[in-house]
C-alpha atoms as a PDB file:
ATOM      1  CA  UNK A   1     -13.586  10.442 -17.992  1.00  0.00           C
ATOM      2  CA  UNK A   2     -10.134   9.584 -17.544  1.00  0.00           C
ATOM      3  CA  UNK A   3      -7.873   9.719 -14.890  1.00  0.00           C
ATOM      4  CA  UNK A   4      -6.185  13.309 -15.617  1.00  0.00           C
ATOM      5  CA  UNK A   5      -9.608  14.689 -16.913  1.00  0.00           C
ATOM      6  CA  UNK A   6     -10.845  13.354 -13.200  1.00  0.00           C
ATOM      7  CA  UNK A   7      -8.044  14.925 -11.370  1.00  0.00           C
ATOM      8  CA  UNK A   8      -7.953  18.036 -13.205  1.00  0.00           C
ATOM      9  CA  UNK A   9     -11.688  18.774 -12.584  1.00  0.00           C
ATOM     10  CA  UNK A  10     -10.938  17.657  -8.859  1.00  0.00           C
ATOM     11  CA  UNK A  11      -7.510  19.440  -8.526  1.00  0.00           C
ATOM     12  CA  UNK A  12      -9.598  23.008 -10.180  1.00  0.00           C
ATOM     13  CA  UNK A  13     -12.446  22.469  -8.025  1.00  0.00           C
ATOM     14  CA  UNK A  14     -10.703  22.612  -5.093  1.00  0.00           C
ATOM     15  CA  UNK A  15      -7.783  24.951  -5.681  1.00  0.00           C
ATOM     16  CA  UNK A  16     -10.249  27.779  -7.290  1.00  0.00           C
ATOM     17  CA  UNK A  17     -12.411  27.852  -3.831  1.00  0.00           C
ATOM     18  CA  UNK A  18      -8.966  27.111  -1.496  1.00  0.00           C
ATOM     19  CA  UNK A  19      -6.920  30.067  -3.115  1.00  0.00           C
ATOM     20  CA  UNK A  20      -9.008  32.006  -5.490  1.00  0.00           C
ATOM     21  CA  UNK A  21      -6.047  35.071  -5.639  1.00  0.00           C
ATOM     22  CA  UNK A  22      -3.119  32.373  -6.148  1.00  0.00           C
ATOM     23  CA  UNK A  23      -1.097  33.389  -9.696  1.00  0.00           C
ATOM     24  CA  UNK A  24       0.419  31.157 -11.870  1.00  0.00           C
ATOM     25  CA  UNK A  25       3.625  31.887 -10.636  1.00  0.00           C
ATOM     26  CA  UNK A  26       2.737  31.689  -7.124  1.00  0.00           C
ATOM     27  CA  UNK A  27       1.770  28.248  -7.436  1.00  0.00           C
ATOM     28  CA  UNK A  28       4.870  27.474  -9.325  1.00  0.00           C
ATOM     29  CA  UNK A  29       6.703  29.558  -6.564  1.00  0.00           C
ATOM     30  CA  UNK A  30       5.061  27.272  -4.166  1.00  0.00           C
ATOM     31  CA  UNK A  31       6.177  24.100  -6.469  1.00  0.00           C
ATOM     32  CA  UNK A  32       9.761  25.048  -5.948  1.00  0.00           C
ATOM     33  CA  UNK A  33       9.293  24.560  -2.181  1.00  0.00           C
ATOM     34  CA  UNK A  34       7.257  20.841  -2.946  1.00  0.00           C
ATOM     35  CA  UNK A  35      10.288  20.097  -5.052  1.00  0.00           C
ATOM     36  CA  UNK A  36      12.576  20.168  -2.248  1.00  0.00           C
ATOM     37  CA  UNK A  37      10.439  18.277   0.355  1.00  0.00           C
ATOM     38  CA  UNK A  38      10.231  15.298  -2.365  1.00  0.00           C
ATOM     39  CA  UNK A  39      13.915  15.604  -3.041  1.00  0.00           C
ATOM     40  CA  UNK A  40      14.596  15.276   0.836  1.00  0.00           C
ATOM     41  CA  UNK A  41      11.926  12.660   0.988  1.00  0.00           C
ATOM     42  CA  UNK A  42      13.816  11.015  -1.164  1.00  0.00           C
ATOM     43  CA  UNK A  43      17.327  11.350   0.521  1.00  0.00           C
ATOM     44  CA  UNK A  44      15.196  10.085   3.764  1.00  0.00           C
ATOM     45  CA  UNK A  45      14.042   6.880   1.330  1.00  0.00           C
ATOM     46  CA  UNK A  46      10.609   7.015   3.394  1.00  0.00           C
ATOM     47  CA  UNK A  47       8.332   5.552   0.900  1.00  0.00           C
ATOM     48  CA  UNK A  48       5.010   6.594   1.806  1.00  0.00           C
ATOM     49  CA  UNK A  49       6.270  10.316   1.947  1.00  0.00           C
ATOM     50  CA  UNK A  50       8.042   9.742  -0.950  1.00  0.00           C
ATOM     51  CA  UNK A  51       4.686   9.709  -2.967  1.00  0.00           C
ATOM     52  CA  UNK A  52       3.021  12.288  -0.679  1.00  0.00           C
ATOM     53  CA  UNK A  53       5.471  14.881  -1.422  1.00  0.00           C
ATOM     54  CA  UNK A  54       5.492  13.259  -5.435  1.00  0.00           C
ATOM     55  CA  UNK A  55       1.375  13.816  -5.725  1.00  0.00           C
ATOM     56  CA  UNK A  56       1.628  17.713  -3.900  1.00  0.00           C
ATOM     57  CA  UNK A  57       4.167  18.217  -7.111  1.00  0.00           C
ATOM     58  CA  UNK A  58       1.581  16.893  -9.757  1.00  0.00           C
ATOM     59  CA  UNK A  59      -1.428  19.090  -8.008  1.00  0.00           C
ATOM     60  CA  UNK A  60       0.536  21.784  -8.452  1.00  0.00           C
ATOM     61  CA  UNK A  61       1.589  20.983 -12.340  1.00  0.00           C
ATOM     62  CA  UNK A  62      -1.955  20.063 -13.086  1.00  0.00           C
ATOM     63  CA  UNK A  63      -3.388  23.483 -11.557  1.00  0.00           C
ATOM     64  CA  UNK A  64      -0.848  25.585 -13.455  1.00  0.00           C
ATOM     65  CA  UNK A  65      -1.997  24.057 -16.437  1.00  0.00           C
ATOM     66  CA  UNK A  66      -5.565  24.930 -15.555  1.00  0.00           C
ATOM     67  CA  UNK A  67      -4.695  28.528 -14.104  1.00  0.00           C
ATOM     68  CA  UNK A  68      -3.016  29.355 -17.828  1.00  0.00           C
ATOM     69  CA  UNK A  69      -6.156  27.716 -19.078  1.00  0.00           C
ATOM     70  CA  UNK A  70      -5.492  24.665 -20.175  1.00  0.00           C
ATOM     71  CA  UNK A  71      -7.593  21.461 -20.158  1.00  0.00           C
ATOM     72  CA  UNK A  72      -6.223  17.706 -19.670  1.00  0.00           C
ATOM     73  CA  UNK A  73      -6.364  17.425 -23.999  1.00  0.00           C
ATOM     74  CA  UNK A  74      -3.616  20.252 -23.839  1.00  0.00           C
ATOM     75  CA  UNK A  75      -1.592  18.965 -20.960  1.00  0.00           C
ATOM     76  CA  UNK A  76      -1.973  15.572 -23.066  1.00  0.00           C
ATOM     77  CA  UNK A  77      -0.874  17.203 -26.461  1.00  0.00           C
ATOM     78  CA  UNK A  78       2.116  19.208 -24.541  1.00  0.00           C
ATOM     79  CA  UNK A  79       3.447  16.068 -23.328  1.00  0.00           C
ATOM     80  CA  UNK A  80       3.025  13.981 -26.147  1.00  0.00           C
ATOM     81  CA  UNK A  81       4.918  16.623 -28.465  1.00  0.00           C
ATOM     82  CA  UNK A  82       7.657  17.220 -26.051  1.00  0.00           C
ATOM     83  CA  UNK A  83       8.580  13.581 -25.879  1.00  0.00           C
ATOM     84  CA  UNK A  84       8.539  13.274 -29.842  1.00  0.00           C
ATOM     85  CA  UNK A  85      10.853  16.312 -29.481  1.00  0.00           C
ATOM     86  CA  UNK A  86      13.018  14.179 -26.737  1.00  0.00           C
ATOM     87  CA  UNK A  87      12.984  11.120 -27.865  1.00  0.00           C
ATOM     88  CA  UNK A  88      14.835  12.814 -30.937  1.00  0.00           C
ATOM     89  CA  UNK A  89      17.499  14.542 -28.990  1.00  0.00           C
ATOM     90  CA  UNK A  90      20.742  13.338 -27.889  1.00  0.00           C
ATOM     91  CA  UNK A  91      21.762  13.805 -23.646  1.00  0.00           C
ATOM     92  CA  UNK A  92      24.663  14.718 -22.195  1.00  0.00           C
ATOM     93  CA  UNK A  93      25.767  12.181 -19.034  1.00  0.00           C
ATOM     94  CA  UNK A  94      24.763  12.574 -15.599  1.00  0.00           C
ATOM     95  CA  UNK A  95      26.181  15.955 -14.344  1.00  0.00           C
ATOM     96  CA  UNK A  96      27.323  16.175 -10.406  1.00  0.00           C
ATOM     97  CA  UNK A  97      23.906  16.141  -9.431  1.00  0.00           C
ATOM     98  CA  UNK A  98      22.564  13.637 -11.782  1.00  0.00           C
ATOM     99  CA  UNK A  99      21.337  16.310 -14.240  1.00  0.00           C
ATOM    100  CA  UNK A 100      21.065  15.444 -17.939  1.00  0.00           C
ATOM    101  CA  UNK A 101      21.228  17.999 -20.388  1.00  0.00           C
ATOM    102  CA  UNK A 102      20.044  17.608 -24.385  1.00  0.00           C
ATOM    103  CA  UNK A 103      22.998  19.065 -26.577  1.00  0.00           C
ATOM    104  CA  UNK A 104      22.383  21.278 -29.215  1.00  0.00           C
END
C-alpha cells in the first residue's frame, strides 16, 4: 500500500464516522476556510503551523475525492493527466497576488 492509498483509507475511515452528513461541497466549503489559515500561516512564516494548516488542506482534497467516489488510482490518474495538460500550456506572469494564469 502506498502512501496516498494509506492516507486515503485513513482520511475515509475517519471522516465517514466524524461527519457522516458532510457534502462534497461542504467539505470544500470548509477547505476555503483551511486555505486561509495556511495562507496566514504563511504570512506569520511559523513553520510547524505552516505544515499543520498545509496537511488539514490535503485531508480535505483527499476526502472530496473519496466523497465523489474516487479511489487513490483516480486521484493518481487526475493528476498525472492534468500535469501532461500543464506542462503543455504556456503562463501568464505573476499577477498582484502572485497568481499565474495559462493563456488560451
Amino acid at each position: 500500500m502506498n502512501w496516498l492509498e494509506k492516507n486515503m483509507r485513513t482520511i475515509g475511515d475517519w471522516a465517514a464516522v466524524t461527519f457522516p452528513e458532510q457534502t462534497a461541497v461542504g467539505k470544500l466549503c470548509h477547505l476555503r476556510e483551511e486555505i486561509n489559515e495556511l495562507i496566514e500561516a504563511i504570512a506569520d512564516g511559523e513553520r510547524g503551523n505552516i505544515a499543520a494548516e498545509y496537511a488539514d488542506c490535503q485531508i480535505l482534497l483527499l476526502d472530496v475525492a473519496r466523497t465523489l467516489g474516487m479511489g487513490p488510482a483516480d486521484v493518481d490518474a487526475a493528476i498525472t493527466g492534468k500535469m501532461e495538460v500543464n506542462i503543455k500550456r504556456k503562463w501568464s506572469e505573476p499577477d498582484e497576488n502572485g497568481v499565474c494564469r495559462h493563456l488560451e
